[in-house]
Structures are given as C-alpha cells and as structure tokens.
Protein backbone atom coordinates (compact mmCIF):
# COMPACT_ATOMS: atom_id res chain seq x y z
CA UNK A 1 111.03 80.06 136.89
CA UNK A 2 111.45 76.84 134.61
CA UNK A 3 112.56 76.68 131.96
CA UNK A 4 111.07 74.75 128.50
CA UNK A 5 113.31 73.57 125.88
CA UNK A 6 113.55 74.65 122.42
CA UNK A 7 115.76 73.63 119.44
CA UNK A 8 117.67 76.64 119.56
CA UNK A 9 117.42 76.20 123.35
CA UNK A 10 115.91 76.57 126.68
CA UNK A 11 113.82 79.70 127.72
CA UNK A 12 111.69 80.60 130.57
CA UNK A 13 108.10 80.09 130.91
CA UNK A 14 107.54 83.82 130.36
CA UNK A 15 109.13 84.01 127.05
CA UNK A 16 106.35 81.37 125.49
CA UNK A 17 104.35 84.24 124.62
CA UNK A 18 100.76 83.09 122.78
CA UNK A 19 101.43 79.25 121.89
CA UNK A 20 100.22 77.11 118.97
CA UNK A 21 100.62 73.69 120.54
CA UNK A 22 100.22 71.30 118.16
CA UNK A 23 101.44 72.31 114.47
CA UNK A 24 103.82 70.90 111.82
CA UNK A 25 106.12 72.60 109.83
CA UNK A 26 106.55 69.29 107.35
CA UNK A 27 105.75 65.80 107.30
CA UNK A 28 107.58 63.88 104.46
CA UNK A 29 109.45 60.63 104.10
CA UNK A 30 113.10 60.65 104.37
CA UNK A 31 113.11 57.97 101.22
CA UNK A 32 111.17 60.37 98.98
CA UNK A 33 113.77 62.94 99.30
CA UNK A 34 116.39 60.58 98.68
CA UNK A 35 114.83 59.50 96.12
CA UNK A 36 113.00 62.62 94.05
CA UNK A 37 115.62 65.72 95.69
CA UNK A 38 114.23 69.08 95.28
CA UNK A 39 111.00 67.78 92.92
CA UNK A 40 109.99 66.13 96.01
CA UNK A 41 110.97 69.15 98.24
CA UNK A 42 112.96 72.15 98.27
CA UNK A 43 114.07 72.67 101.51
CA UNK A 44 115.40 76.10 101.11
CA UNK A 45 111.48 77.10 99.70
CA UNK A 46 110.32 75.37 102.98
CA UNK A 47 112.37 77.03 105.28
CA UNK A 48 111.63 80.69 103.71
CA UNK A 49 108.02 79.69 103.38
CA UNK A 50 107.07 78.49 107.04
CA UNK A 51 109.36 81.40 108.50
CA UNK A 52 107.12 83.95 106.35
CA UNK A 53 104.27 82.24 107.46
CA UNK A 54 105.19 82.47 111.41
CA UNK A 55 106.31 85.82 111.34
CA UNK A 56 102.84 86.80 110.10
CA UNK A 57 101.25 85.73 112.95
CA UNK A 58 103.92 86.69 115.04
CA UNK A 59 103.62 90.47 113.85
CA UNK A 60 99.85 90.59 113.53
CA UNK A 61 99.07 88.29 116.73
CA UNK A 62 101.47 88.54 118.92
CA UNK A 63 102.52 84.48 118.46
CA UNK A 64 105.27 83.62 120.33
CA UNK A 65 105.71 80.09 120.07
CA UNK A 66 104.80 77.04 118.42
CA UNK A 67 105.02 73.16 119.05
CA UNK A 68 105.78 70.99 116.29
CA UNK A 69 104.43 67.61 116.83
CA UNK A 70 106.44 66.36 114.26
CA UNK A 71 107.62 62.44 115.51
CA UNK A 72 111.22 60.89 113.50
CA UNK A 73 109.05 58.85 111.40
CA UNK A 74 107.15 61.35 109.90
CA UNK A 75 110.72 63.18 109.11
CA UNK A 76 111.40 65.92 112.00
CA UNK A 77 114.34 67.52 111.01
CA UNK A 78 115.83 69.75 113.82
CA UNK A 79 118.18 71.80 111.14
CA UNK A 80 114.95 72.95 109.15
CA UNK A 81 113.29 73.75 112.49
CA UNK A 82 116.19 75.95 114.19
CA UNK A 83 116.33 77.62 110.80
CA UNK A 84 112.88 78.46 110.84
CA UNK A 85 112.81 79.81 114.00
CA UNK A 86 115.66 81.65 114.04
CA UNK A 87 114.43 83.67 110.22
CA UNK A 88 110.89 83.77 112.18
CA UNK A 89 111.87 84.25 115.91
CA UNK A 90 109.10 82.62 116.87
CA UNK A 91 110.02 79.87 119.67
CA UNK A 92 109.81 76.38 117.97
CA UNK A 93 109.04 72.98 120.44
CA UNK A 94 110.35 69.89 118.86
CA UNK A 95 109.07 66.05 119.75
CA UNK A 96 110.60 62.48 120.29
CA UNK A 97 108.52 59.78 119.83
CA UNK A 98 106.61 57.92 116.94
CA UNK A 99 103.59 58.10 114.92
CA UNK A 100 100.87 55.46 113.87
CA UNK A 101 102.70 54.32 110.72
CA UNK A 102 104.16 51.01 111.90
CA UNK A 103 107.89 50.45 111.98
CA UNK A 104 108.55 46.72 111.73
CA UNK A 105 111.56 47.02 112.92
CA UNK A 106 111.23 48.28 116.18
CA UNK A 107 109.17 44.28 116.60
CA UNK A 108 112.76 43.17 117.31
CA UNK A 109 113.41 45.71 120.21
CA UNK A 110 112.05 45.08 123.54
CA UNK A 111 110.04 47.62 125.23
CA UNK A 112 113.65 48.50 127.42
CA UNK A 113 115.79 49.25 124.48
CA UNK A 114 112.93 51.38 122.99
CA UNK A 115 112.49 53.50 125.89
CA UNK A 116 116.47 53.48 125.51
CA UNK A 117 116.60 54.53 122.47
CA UNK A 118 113.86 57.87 123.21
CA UNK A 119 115.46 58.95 125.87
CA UNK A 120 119.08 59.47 124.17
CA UNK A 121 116.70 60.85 121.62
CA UNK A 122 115.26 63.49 123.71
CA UNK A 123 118.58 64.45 125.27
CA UNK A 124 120.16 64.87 121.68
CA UNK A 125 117.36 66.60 120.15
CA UNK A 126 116.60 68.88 123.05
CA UNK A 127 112.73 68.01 122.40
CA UNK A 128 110.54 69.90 124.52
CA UNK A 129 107.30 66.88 124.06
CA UNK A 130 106.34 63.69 123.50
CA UNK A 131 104.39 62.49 121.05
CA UNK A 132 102.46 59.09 120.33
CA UNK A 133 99.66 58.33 117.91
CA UNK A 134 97.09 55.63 117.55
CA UNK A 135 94.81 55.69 115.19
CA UNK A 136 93.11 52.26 114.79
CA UNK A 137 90.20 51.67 116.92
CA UNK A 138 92.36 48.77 118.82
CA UNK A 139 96.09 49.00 119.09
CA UNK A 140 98.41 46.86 117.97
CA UNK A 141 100.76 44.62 119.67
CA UNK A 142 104.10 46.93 118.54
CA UNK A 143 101.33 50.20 119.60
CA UNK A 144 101.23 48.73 122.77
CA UNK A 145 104.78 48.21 123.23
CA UNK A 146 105.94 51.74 122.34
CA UNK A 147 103.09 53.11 124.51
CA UNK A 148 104.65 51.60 127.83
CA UNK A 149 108.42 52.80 126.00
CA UNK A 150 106.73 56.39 125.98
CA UNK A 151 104.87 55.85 129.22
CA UNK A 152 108.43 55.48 130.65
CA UNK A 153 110.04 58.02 129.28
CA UNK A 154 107.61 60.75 130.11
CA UNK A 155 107.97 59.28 133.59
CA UNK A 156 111.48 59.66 133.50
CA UNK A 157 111.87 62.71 131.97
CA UNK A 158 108.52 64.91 133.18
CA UNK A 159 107.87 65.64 129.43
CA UNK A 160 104.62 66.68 128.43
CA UNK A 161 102.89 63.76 125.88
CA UNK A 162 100.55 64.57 123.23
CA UNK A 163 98.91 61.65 122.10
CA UNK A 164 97.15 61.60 118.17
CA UNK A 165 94.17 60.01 118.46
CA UNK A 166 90.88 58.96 116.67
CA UNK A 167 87.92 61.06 117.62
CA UNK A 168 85.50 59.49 115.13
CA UNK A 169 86.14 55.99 116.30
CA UNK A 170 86.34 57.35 119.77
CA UNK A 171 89.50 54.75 120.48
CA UNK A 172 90.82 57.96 122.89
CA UNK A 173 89.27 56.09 125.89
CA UNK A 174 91.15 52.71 125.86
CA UNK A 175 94.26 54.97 124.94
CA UNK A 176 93.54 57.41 128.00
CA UNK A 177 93.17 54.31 130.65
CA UNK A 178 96.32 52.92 129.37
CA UNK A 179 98.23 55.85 129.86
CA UNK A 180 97.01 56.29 133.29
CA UNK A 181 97.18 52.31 133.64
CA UNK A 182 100.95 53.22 133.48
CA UNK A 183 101.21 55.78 135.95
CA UNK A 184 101.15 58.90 133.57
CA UNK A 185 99.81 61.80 135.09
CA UNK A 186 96.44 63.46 133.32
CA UNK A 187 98.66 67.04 133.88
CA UNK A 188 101.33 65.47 131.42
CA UNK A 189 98.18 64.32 129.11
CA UNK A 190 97.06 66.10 125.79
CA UNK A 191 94.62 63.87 123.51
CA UNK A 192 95.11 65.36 120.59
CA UNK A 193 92.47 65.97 117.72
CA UNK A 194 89.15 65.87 119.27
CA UNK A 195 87.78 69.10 117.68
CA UNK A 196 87.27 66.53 114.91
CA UNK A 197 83.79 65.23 116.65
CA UNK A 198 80.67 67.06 117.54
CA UNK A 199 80.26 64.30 120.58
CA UNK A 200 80.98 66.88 122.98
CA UNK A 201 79.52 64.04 125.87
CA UNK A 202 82.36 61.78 124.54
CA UNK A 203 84.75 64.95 125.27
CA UNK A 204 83.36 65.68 128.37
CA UNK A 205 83.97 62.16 129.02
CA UNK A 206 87.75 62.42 128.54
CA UNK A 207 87.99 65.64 130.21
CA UNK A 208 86.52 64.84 133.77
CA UNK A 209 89.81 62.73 134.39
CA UNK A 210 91.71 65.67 134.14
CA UNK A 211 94.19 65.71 130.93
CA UNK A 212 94.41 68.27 128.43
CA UNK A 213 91.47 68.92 125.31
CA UNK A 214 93.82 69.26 122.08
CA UNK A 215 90.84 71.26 119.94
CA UNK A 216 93.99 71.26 117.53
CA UNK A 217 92.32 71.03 114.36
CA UNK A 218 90.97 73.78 112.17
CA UNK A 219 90.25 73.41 108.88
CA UNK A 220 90.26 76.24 106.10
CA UNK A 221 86.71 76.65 104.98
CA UNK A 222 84.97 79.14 103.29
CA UNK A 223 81.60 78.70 105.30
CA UNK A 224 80.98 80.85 108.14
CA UNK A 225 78.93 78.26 109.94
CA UNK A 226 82.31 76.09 110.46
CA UNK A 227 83.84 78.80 112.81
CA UNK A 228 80.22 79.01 114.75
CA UNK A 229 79.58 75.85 115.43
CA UNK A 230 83.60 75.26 116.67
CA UNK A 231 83.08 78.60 118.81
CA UNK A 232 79.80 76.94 120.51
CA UNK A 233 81.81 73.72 120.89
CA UNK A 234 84.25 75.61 122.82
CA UNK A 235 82.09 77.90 124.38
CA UNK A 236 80.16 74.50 125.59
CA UNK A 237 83.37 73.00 127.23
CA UNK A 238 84.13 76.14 129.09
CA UNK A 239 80.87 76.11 130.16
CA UNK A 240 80.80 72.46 131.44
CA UNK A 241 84.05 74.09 133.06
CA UNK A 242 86.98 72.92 131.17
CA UNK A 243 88.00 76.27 130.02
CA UNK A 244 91.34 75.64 131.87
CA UNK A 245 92.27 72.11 129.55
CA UNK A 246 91.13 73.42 126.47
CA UNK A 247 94.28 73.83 123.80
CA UNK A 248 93.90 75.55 120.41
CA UNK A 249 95.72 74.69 117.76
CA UNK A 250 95.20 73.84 113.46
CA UNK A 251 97.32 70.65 113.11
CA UNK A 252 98.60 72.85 110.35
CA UNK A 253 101.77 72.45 107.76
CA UNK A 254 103.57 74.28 105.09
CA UNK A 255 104.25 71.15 103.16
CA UNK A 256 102.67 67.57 103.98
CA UNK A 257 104.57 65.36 101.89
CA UNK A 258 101.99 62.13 102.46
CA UNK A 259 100.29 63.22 99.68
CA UNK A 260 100.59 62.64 96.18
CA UNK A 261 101.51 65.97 93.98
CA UNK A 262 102.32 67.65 97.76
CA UNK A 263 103.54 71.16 97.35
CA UNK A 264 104.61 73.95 99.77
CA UNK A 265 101.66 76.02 100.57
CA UNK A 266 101.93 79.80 99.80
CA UNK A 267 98.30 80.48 102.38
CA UNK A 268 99.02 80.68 105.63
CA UNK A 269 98.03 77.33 107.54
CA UNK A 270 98.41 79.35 111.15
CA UNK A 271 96.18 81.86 110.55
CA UNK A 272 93.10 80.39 110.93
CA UNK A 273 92.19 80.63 114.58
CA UNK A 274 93.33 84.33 114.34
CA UNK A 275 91.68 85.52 111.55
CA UNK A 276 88.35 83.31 110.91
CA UNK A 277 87.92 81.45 114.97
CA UNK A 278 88.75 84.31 117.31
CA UNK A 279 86.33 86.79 115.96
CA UNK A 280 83.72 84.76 116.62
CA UNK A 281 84.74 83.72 120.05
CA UNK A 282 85.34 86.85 121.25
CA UNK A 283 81.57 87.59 121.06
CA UNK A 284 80.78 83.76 123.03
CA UNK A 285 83.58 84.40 125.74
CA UNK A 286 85.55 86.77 128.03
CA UNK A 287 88.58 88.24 127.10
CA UNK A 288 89.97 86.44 129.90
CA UNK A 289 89.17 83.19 128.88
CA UNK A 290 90.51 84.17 125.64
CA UNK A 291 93.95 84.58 126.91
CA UNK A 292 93.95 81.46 129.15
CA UNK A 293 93.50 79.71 126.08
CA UNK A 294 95.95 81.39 124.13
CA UNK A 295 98.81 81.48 126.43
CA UNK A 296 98.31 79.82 129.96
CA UNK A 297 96.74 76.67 129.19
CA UNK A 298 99.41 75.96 126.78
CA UNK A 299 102.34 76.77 128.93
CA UNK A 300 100.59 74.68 132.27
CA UNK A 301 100.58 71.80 129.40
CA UNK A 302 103.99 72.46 128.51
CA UNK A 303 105.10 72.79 132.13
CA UNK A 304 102.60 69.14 133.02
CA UNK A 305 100.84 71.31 135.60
C-alpha cells in the first residue's frame, strides 16, 4: 500500500480516513509577528483553537485528515501544524511551494536553483503537496518561472500540485495548458477554487482534460439557497460525469492574518460542508457518490492516480 506523508509522518493510504483537501490552519506574515508578538498572534490560542476545531469534526464526522495548502510565503509553520495534529489526531498534509504574492527576490534565481531550492524543501518539510497560485488573469514573468520550478519538481518527486487559481477571470485555462505544456500529468492536477463561478461550461471545460475539480470553497452564509444552488452545481458535474474529480473542501482558517484587525476564530471554519452542504446533497446524490467524494477522490488526488 503507499504510503502519503504527513508532518508527524508517513501513513498508509487507508489511514486518510474522510479528507478535507484544501484548508489552512493560518496564513500570516512572518514580519507581523516579529513585529506585533502575541497582539498580532498568539500561537498557543491558535494551536488550542484549530485542534478544538478538528477534533469536532473528527468526533462528529468521522474526519480523518486534512491538507493544508499553506505555501512558505504565506507563513506555513510545520511546529504549529504537528502540534495541531497531534492535540487533534487528525492527519495534517503540509505544502512546498509559493503563493501569488510576488517575491522579488527569487528574480535573481534561475528557474534551476528554484526548483533546487523546493526540492530540499520538500525533503525537509516532509510535505505531502505542492502548491502554486496565480491569480492575475496573465502571469507574470517570475509566475512563469516558478511554474516550470514547480512543474519540475512535481515531476521529480510524483507530488500531487494544487494550483490557486482565478475562477472569475477564468485565467485556469492558460494555467492548465502550461502545466500540461510541461509534461505534468492531469492525475497530479487539482485547480483549485472553482466553486467560486456558476460557469459550470467553463468547469466542464477544465474537467474533460482530466485533472482534479477543487470545489474547495464554502462560504458561511446564513441563506439556505447558498447550499442549494452549490448542491445542484455538484450534482450537475456528477451528472456530466465528473463525480470521480470532484474535491470538497472550504479553503477555511482559524486565523487569516492578511487582514487588518485578524483574530482567531472561535466558529468552526470546517464545519460547513458537514453541517449546512451535506444535508442537502444527500437528497441530490447516492450515498455512494457521497463517500467517493469524501474519501476516495481525495486520496486518488493525493496518491496522482
């Protein structure tokens, strides 16, 4: 059986359990803290605050695991992540790679030294994904450069990469064909956020070439009709017959720290596909289907098959 690496370390594909595949359990800058200490972010709060938080779900739902798509420049911290899921034993996924927010620096490296640089990274960090972003409707020259970096380390490694992209300005085609342009395979693919269009023809789109559907944002929201009309989204893509790349997740954190007057949240921001989505699915689709998204599409992601 293979085995998928954690940051307390690795575990077989049976132990995954139900899987949240794309979550955060903070984003902050490193400088704040440095800066502004606990006022900023009490890391001891955080850690008792996201473990209470998983173990919910864990004891209500059955969770087993979650992926936090958490890149170094959006502050991953592997010490606050083994800590949480050791208090919540609930499996935790860490990622190498980088997010949107441009780091000038890395203009001086050369594509070779970056994809250098991630692969220590990954062997260090024991990071079970990859992650890139792009959010722009075009990327930029440095995008572009740390897409073939993670192209090649993906390659080289056989890591699944989840990719951040735009689904209102649609830019997840040109980032699709590049990946493929540089001989990623759709299996190791996840375009991430495209729950956050009703262009289901767009999603289709991506879908036909194979990679994985991240429907990995859900929003808290009071309104029933929210959790209808993302039940008949997803009740639409199995139908079209993409039950099998579908991946359900909230994009959720306990604390995002790239906001202004940020604060550790004491609701539950893993709940919601439990509690509010579910319900309503289980009245569009089978029980089966149910699972597959649950538990076996995420672990063929995690696994790139």
């Amino acid at each position: 059986m293979k085995q998928i690496s954690t940051v307390l370390g690795k575990i077989s594909e049976a132990e995954l359990g139900i899987v949240l595949p794309h979550e955060h359990i903070f984003c902050y800058f490193e400088y704040f803290q440095a800066m502004l200490g606990a006022r900023y972010l009490d890391k001891e709060t955080l850690v008792r605050a996201s473990a209470k938080h998983l173990r919910e779900i864990k004891e209500a739902y059955g969770l087993g695991t979650i992926v936090d798509c958490t890149p170094i420049n959006l502050g991953r911290d592997l010490d606050v992540l083994k800590r949480v899921s050791e208090e919540s034993e609930v499996h935790v996924i860490s990622a190498a790679g980088f997010y949107y927010t441009e780091e000038a620096v890395l203009d001086l490296f050369s594509e070779e030294a970056i994809t250098e640089i991630l692969l220590t990274d990954v062997e260090r960090s024991r990071a079970g994904v990859l992650k890139f972003a792009v959010e722009a409707e075009t990327m930029s020259k440095l995008s572009e450069k740390l897409l073939v970096a993670i192209c090649s380390v993906q390659k080289e490694t056989a890591l699944p990469l989840i990719i951040h992209t735009n689904a209102k300005n649609q830019n997840g085609r040109a980032v699709l064909q590049a990946v493929l342009a540089h001989g990623v395979s759709p299996k190791a693919l996840t375009l991430g956020h495209l729950s956050d269009t009703d262009d289901l023809d767009y999603v289709t789109e991506l879908a036909k070439i194979g990679c994985y559907l991240g429907f990995d944002r859900i929003y808290k929201s009071s309104r029933a009709e929210y959790y209808a009309q993302k039940a008949e989204h997803i009740r639409t893509l199995c139908k079209r017959g993409f039950a099998d790349q579908l991946l359900l997740s909230h994009d959720g954190l306990t604390f995002n720290g790239l906001h202004e007057n940020a604060a550790i949240r004491e609701d539950n921001p893993y709940a919601l596909i439990f509690e509010r989505l579910l319900p309503v699915l289980q009245n569009e689709l089978s029980e089966q289907t149910i699972d597959r998204l649950l538990t076996q599409n995420p672990q063929n992601m995690l696994l790139c098959q």
